[in-house]
Structures are given as structure tokens and as C-alpha cells.
C-alpha atoms as a PDB file:
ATOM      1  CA  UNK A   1      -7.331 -15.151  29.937  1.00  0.00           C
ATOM      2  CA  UNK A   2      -3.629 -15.683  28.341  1.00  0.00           C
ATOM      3  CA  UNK A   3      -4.907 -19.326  27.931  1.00  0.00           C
ATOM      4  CA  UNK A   4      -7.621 -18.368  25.989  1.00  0.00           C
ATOM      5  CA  UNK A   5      -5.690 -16.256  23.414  1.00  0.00           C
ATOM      6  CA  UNK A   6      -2.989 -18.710  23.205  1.00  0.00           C
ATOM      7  CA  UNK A   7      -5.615 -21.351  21.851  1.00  0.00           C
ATOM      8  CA  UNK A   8      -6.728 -18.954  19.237  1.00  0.00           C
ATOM      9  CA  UNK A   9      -3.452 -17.969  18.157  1.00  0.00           C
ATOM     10  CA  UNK A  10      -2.152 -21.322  18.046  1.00  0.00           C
ATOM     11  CA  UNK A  11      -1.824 -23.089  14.586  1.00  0.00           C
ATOM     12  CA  UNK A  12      -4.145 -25.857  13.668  1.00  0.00           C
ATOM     13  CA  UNK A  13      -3.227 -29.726  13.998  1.00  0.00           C
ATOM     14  CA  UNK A  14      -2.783 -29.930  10.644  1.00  0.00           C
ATOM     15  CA  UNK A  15      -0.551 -27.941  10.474  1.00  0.00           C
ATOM     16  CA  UNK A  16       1.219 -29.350  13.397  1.00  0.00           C
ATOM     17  CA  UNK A  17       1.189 -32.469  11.532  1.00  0.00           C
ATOM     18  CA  UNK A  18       2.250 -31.117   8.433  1.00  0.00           C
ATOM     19  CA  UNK A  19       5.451 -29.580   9.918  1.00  0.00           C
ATOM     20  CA  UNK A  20       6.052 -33.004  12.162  1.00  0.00           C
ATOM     21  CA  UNK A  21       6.166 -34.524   8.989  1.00  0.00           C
ATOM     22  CA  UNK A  22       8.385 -32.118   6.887  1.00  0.00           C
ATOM     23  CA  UNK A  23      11.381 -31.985   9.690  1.00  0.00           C
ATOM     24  CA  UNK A  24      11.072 -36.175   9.505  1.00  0.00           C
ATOM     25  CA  UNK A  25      12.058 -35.751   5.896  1.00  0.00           C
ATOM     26  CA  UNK A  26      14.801 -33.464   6.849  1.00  0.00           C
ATOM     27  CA  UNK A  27      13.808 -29.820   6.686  1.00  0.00           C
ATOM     28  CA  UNK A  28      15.663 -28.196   9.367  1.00  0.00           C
ATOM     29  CA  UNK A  29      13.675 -25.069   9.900  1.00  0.00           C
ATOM     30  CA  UNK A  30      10.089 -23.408   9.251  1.00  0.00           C
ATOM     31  CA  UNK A  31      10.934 -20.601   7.390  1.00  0.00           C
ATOM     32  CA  UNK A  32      10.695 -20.186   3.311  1.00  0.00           C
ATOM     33  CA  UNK A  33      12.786 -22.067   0.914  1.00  0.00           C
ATOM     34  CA  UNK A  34      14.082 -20.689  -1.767  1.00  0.00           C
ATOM     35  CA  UNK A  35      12.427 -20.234  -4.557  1.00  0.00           C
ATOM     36  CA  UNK A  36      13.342 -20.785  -8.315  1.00  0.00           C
ATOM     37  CA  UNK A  37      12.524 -18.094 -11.438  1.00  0.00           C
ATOM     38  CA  UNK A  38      12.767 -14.845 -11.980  1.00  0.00           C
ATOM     39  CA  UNK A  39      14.145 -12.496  -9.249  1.00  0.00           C
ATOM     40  CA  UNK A  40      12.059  -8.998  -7.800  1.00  0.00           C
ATOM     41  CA  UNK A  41      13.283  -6.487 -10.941  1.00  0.00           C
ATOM     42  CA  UNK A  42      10.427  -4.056 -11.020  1.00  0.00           C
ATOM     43  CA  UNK A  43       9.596  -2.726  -7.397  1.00  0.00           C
ATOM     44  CA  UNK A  44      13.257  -1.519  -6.442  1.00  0.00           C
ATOM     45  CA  UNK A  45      14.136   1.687  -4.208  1.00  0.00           C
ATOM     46  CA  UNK A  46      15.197   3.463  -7.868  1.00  0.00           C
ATOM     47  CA  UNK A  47      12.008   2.240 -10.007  1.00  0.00           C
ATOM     48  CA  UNK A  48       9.702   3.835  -6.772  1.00  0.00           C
ATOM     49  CA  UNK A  49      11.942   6.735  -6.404  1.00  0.00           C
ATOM     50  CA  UNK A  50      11.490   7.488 -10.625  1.00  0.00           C
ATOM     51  CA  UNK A  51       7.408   6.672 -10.370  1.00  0.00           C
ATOM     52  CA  UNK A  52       7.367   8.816  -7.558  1.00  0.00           C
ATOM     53  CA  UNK A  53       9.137  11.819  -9.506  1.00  0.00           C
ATOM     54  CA  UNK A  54       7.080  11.138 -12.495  1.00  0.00           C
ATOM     55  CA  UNK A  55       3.293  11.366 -10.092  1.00  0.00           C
ATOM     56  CA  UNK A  56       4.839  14.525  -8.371  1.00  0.00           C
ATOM     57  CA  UNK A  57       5.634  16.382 -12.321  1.00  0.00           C
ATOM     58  CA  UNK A  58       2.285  14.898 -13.587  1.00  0.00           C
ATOM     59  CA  UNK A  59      -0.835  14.012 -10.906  1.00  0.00           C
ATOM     60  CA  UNK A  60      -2.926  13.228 -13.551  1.00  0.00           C
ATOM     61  CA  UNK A  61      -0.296  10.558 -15.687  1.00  0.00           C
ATOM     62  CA  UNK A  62      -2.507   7.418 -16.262  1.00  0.00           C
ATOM     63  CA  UNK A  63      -0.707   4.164 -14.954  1.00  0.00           C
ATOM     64  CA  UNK A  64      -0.370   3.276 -18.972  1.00  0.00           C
ATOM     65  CA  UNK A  65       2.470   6.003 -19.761  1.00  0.00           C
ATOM     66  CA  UNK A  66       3.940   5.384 -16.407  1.00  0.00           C
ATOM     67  CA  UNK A  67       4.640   1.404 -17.448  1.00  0.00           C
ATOM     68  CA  UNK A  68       5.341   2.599 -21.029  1.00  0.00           C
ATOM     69  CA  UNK A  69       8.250   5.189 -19.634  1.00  0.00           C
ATOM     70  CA  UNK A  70       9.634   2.684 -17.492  1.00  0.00           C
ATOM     71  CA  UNK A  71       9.455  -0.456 -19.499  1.00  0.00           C
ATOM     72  CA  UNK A  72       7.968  -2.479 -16.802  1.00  0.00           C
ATOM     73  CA  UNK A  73       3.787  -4.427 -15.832  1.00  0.00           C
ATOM     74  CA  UNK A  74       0.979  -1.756 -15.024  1.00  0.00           C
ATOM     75  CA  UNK A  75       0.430  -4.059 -12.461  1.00  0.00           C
ATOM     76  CA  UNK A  76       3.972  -3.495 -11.041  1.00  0.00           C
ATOM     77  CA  UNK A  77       3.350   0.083 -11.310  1.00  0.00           C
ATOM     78  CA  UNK A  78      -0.372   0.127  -9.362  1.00  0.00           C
ATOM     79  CA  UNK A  79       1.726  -2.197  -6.812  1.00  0.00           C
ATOM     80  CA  UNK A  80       4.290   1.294  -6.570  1.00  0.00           C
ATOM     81  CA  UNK A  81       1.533   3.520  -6.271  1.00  0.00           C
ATOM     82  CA  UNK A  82      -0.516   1.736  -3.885  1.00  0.00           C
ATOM     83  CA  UNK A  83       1.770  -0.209  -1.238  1.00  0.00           C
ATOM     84  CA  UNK A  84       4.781   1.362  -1.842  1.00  0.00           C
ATOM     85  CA  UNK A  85       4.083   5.453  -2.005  1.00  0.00           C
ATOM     86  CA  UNK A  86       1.157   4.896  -0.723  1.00  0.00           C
ATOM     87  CA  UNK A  87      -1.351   6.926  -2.555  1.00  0.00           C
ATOM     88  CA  UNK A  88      -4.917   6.380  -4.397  1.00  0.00           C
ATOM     89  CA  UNK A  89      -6.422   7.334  -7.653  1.00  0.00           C
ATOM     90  CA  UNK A  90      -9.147  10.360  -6.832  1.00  0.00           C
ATOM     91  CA  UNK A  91     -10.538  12.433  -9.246  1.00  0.00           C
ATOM     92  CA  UNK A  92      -8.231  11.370 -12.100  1.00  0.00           C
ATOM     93  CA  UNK A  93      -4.761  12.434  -9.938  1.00  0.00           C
ATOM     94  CA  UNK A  94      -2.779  10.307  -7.472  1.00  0.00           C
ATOM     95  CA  UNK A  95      -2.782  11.680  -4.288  1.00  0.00           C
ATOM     96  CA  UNK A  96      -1.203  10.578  -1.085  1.00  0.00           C
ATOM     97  CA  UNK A  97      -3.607   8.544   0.881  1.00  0.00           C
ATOM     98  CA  UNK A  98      -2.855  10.073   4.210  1.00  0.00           C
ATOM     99  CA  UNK A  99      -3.017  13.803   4.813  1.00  0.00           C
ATOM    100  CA  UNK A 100      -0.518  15.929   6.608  1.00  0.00           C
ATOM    101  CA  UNK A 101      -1.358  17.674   9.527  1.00  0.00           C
ATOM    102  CA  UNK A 102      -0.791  20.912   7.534  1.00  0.00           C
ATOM    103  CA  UNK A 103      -3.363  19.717   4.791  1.00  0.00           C
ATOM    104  CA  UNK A 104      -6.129  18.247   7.465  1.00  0.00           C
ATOM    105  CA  UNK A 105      -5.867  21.778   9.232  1.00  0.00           C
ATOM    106  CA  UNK A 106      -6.439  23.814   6.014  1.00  0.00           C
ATOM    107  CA  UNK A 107      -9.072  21.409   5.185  1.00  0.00           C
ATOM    108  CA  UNK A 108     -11.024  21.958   8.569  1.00  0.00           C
ATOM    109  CA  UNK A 109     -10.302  26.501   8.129  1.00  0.00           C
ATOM    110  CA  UNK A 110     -11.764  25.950   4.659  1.00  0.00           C
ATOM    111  CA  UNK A 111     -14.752  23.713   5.811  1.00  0.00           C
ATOM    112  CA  UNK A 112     -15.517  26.708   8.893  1.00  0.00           C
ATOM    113  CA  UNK A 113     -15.023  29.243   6.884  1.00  0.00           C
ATOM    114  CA  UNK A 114     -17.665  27.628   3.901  1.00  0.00           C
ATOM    115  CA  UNK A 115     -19.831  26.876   7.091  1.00  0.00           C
ATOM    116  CA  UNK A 116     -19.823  30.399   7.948  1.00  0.00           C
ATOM    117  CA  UNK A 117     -20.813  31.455   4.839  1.00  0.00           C
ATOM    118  CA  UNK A 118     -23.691  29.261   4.548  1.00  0.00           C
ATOM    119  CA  UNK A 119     -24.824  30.493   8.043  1.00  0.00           C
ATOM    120  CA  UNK A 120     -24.721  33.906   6.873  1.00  0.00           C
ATOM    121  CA  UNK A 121     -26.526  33.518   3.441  1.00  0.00           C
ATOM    122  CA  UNK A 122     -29.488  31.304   4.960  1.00  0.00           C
ATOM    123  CA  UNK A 123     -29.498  32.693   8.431  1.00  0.00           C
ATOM    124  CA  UNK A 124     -29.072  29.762  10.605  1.00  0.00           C
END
């Protein structure tokens, strides 16, 4: 069974021959190089920290004013809102993607309580 998973996790021969043929040429390791141009400016623990502030004043701030405050890509600021704080666009506010057991539990005493309600009012 371990043989089995080990052939599907295994990387290709190409690959294998790609790598033979990089540490013949003198690479001494498999793991990234560096790489040249412009360093990670936009998604640090201060620009998150400051979009975070700005979503929890304003749920409804467009992704526009946030890049226009901060002087940095909308695209850096979806990245922020997304992977970083984790949260989603729904019904024109950001919202945290992931509810807290506090907000799943009113959730389910508001959705008995509407239940309820429609039992009573149709009879069911």
C-alpha cells in the first residue's frame, strides 16, 4: 500500500532528469535561487494590520479607497483581504470568511426561533 502512494507522490522523470542535470552544472541544492527585482513592499505585518483597522471602521470601504489611502495595487490589497485576513466580499461589506462559534450559535437560535414562527403562523 506505502508502495503505491510512494509512486504517486514521486516526481516525474523529467524532472529527475532535469535536476540530474542542474547539480552537473553545479547547483548544490533544490531549493529557490534568488531572485532579482523588486523586493515584497506591499503585504507586510503593518500594511495588513492598517487594512485590517480600516475594514473593521468601514465594512463597506470599496478596495479602491483602501489602495488610494495606502498608496499601494488593488490587487495587493484583495491579496490582504483574501489570504491574509481572510475574509470575502458579501453583500457589499467584508466579512470574515469563517464564523466564530459565538456567531454560528446565534445564527442557528435565530434560524429556530424564525422556524418557530413559521410553524406557528402556517400550522405545521
Amino acid at each position: 500500500m506505502s508502495w503505491i502512494l510512494c509512486i504517486h507522490s514521486a516526481p516525474s522523470f523529467t524532472t529527475i532528469k532535469f535536476w540530474a542535470a542542474e547539480f552537473k552544472h553545479g547547483r548544490k541544492s533544490l531549493g529557490d535561487d534568488e531572485r532579482s527585482g523588486r523586493p515584497k513592499t506591499a503585504t507586510t505585518d503593518d500594511n495588513i494590520a492598517k487594512v485590517h483597522q480600516m475594514v473593521l471602521d468601514d465594512r463597506r470601504i470599496k478596495v479602491r479607497e483602501i489602495a488610494e489611502v495606502m498608496s499601494i495595487l488593488k490587487e495587493r490589497v484583495c491579496h490582504i483581504l483574501i489570504q491574509d485576513l481572510d475574509m470575502r466580499k458579501l453583500s457589499a461589506r467584508w466579512v470574515p470568511s469563517l464564523l466564530t462559534l459565538d456567531q454560528k450559535r446565534v445564527r442557528m437560535n435565530i434560524f429556530h426561533a424564525m422556524l418557530a414562527q413559521f410553524r406557528i403562523n402556517y400550522g405545521r
